[in-house]
Protein backbone atom coordinates (compact mmCIF):
# COMPACT_ATOMS: atom_id res chain seq x y z
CA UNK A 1 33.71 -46.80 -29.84
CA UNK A 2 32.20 -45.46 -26.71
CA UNK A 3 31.27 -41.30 -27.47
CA UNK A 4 32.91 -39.78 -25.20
CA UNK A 5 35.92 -40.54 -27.31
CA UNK A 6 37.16 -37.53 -28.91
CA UNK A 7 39.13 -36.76 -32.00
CA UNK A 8 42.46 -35.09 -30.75
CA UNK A 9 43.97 -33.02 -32.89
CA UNK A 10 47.29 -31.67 -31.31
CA UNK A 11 50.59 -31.31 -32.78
CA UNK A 12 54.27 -30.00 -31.45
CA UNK A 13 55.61 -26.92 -31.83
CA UNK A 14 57.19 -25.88 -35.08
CA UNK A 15 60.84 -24.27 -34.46
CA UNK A 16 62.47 -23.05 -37.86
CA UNK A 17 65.82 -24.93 -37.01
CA UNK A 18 66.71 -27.80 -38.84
CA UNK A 19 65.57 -31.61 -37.86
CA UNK A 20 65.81 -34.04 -35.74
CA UNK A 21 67.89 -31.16 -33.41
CA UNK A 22 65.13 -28.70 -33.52
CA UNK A 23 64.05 -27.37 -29.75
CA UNK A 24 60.02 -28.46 -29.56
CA UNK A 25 59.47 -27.09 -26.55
CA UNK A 26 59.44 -22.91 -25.14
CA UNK A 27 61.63 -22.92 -22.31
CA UNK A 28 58.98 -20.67 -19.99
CA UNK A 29 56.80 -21.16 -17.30
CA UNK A 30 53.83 -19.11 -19.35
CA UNK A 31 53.52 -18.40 -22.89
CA UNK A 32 51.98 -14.91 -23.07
CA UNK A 33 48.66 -14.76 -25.61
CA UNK A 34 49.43 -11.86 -27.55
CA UNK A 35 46.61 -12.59 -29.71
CA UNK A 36 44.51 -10.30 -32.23
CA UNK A 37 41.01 -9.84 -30.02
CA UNK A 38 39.47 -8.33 -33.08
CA UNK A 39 40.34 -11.94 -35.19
CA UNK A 40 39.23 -13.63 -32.64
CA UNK A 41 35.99 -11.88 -32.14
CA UNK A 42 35.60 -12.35 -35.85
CA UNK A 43 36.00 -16.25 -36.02
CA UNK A 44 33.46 -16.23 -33.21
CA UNK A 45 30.68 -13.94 -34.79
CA UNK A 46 31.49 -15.82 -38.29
CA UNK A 47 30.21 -18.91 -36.39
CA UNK A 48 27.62 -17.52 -34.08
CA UNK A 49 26.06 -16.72 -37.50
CA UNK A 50 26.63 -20.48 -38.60
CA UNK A 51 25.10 -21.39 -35.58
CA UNK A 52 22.22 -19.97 -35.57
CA UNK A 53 21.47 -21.49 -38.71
CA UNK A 54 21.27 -25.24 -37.37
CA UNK A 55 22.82 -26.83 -34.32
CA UNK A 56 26.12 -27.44 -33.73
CA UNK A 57 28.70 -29.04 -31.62
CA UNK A 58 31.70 -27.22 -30.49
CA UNK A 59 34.87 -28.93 -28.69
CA UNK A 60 36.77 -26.77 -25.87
CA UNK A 61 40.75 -28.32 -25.95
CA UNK A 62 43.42 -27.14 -24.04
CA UNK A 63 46.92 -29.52 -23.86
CA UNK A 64 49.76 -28.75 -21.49
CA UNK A 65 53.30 -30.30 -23.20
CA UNK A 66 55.79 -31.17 -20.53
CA UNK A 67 59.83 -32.17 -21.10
CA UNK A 68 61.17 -30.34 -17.63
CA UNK A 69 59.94 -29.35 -14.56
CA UNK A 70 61.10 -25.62 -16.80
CA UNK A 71 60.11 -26.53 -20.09
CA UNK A 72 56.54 -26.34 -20.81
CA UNK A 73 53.98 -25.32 -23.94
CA UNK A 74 50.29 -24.55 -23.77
CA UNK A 75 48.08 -25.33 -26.59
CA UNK A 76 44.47 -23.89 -26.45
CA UNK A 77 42.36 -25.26 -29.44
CA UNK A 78 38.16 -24.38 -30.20
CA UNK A 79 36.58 -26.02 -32.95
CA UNK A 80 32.91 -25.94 -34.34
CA UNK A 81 30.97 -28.58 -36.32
CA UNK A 82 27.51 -27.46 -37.53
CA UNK A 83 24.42 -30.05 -38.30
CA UNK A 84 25.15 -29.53 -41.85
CA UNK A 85 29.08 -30.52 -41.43
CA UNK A 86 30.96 -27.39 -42.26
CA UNK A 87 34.00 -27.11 -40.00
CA UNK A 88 35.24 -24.18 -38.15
CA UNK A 89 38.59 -24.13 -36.11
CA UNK A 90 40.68 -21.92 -33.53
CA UNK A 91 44.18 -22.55 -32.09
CA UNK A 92 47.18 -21.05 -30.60
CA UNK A 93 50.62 -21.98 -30.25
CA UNK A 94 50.04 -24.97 -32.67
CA UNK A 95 52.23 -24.57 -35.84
CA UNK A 96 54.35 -22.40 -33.65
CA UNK A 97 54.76 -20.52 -30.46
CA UNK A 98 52.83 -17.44 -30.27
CA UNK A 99 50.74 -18.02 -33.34
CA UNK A 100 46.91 -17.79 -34.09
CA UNK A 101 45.60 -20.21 -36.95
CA UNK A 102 42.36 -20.24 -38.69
CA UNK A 103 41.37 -23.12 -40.39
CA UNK A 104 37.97 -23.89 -42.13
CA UNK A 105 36.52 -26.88 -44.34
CA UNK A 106 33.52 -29.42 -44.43
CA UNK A 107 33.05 -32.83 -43.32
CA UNK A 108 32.07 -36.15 -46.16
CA UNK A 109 31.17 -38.98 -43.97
CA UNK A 110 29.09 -42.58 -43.79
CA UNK A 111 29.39 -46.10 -42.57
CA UNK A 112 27.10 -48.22 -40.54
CA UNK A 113 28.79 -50.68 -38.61
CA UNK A 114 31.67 -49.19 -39.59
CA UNK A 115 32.02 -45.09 -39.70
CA UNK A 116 34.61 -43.06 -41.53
CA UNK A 117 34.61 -39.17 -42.17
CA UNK A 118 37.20 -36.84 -44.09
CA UNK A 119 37.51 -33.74 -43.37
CA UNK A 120 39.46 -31.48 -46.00
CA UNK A 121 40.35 -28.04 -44.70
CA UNK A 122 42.36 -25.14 -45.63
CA UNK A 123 43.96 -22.83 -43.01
CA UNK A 124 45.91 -19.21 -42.51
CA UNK A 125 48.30 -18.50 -39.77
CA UNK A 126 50.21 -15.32 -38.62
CA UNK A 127 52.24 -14.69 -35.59
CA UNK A 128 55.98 -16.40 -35.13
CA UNK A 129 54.74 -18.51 -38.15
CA UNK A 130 53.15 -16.80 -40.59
CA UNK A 131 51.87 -18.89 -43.77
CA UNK A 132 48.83 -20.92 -45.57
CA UNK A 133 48.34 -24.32 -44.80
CA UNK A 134 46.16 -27.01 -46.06
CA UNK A 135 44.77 -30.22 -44.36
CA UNK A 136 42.67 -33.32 -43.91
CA UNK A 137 41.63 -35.28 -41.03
CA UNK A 138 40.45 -38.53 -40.76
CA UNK A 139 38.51 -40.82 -38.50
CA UNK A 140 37.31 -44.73 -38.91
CA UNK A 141 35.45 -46.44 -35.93
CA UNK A 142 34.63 -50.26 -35.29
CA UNK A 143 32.81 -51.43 -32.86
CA UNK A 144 35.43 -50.24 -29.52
CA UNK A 145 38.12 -49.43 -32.07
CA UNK A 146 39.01 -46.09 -33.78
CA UNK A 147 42.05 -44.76 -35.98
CA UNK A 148 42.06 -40.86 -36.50
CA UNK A 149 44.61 -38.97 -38.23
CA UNK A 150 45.56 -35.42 -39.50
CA UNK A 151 47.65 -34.85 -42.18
CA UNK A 152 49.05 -31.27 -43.02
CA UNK A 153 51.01 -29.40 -45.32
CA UNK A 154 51.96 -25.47 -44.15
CA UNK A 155 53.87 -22.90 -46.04
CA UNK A 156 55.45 -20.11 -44.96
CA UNK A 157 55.11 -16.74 -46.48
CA UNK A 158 56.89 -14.70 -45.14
CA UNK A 159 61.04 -14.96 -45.67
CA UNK A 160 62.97 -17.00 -43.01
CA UNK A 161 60.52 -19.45 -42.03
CA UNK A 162 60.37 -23.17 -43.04
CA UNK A 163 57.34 -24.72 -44.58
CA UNK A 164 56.57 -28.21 -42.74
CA UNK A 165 54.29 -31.34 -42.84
CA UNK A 166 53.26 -32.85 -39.97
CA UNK A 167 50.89 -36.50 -39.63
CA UNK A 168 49.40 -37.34 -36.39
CA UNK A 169 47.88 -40.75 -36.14
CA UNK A 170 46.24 -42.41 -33.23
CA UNK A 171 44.41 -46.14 -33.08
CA UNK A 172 43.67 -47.13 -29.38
CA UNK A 173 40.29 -49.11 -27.96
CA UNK A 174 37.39 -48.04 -25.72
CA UNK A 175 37.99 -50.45 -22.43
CA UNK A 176 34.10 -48.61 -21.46
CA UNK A 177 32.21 -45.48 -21.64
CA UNK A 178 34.96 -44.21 -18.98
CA UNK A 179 38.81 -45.07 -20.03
CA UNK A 180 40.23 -45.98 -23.94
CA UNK A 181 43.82 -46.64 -24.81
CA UNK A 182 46.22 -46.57 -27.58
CA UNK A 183 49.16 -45.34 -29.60
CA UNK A 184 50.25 -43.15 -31.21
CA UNK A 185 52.63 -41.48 -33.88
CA UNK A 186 53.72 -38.30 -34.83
CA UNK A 187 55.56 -37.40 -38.25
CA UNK A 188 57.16 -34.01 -39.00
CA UNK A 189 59.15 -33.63 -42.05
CA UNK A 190 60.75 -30.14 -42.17
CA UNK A 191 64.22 -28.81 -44.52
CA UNK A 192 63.96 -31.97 -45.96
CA UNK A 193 64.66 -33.92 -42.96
CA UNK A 194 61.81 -36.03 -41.15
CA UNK A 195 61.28 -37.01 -37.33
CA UNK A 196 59.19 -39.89 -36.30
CA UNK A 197 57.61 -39.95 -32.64
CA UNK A 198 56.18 -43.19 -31.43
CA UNK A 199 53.59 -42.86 -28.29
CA UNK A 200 51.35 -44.57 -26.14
CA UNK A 201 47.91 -42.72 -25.45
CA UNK A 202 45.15 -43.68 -22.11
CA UNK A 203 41.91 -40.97 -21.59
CA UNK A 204 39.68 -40.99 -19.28
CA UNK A 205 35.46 -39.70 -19.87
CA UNK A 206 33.68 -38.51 -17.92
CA UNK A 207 29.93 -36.81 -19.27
CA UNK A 208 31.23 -33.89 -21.35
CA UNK A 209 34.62 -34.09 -20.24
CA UNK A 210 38.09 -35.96 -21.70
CA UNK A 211 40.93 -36.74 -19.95
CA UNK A 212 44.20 -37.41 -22.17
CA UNK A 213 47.58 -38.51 -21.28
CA UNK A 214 50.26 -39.02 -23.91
CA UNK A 215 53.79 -40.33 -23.50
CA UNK A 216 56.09 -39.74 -26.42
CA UNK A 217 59.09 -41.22 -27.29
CA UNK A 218 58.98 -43.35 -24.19
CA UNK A 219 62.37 -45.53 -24.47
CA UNK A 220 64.31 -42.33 -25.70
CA UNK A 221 66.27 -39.71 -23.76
CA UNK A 222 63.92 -37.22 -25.34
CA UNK A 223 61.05 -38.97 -23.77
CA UNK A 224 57.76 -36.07 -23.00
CA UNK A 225 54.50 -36.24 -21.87
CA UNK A 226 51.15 -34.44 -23.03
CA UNK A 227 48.34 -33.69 -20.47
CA UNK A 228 44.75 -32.39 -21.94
CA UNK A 229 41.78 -31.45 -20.81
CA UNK A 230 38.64 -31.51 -23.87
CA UNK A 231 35.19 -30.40 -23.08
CA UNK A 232 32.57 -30.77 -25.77
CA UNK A 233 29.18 -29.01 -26.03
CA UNK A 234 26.13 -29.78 -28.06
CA UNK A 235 24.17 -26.26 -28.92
CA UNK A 236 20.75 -27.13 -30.45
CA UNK A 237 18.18 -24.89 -32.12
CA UNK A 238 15.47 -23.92 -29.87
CA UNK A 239 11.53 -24.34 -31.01
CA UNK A 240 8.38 -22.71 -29.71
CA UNK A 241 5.16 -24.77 -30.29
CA UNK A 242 1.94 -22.96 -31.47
CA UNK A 243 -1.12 -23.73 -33.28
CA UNK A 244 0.48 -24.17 -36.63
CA UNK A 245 3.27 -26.84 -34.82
CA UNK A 246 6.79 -26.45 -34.33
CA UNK A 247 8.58 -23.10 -35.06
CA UNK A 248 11.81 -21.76 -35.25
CA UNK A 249 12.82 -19.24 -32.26
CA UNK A 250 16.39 -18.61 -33.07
């Protein structure tokens, strides 16, 4: 699979009403961040201080859901990998609106021809959904073809809120190193009731820079469309060179 395919890892918006009928979707034309700055700086200084330990690759996602020209939902998402494979994420509005999630774990892969990794993480939210929540992603590539999927289990803990699972899974091919294509599937179950949502998935690359566009639930009256924008940035260790060789200047 070409690299500038990325691993997406978006999911809908959790509503505490029971399912299929539940409203996925914040009827608003901007979804105010009224975030903790002081958690946030911490997640950042917690992997600054991974960082400077090895290099590191950190993915910049932001996904705009659309139903109505009214009915919109903004999901910003940063996540960290470090040379050593310890996982870091960041998101907002992502198990539900107006929420901040942390979520933290450490990568097993290998392959040759074929690649696989796991990813097994663990997770804390607070906000509209407050809770603990634990996870694994996966990802197998062949040649042009991938399959990547998340699989997650959150509970509330706080009284009145619903604890949820949710599966995203994607397999799609790389027509180049500029456009791939696919589907796609989400699963929620939620009060012990489950909703499936079938999908059909096209990026385009660019350097640095994907391109998604997801339809879901395309031959259904609750047919909506996801828009993102991913930028991905490798941060290497810097070296100095002196008479003893190579040196470590971070």
């Amino acid at each position: 699979m070409a690299n500038c395919i990325l691993l997406l890892r978006i999911q809908l918006l959790k509503s505490q009403d029971p399912m299929p009928s539940r409203n996925l979707f914040i009827v608003t034309n901007r979804i105010p961040l009224t975030i903790s700055v002081s958690a946030i700086g911490l997640f950042i200084a917690v992997l600054s201080t991974i960082n400077a330990q090895s290099q590191s690759k950190w993915v910049f996602e932001q996904y705009n859901y659309i139903r109505q020209p009214d009915a919109s939902a903004f999901v910003p998402m940063v996540h960290i990998q470090t040379k050593n494979n310890w996982y870091g994420e960041l998101r907002y509005n992502y198990e539900d609106a107006q929420t901040l999630s942390f979520f933290g774990g450490k990568t097993l892969n290998g392959g040759k021809s074929l690649t696989w990794s796991i990813t097994p993480m663990s997770g804390y939210s607070t906000g509209k959904f407050t809770g603990v929540s634990a996870g694994i992603n996966n990802e197998i590539e062949w040649k042009d073809f991938y399959f990547s999927a998340q699989s997650q289990y959150s509970m509330a803990t706080k009284k009145g809120m619903a604890n949820f699972f949710f599966n995203w899974s994607e397999a799609g091919y790389s027509f180049s190193d500029y456009f791939y294509s696919g589907i796609a599937m989400q699963f929620t179950r939620q009060q012990q009731k489950g909703y499936l949502e079938p999908g059909v998935v096209s990026g385009l690359c660019f350097r640095n820079f994907t391109l998604p566009f997801y339809v879901f639930n395309p031959l259904r009256s609750d047919c909506y469309f996801v828009l993102g924008l991913n930028y991905e940035y490798n941060l290497k260790k810097k070296y100095k060179i002196d008479k003893s060789g190579l040196q470590d200047i971070n």
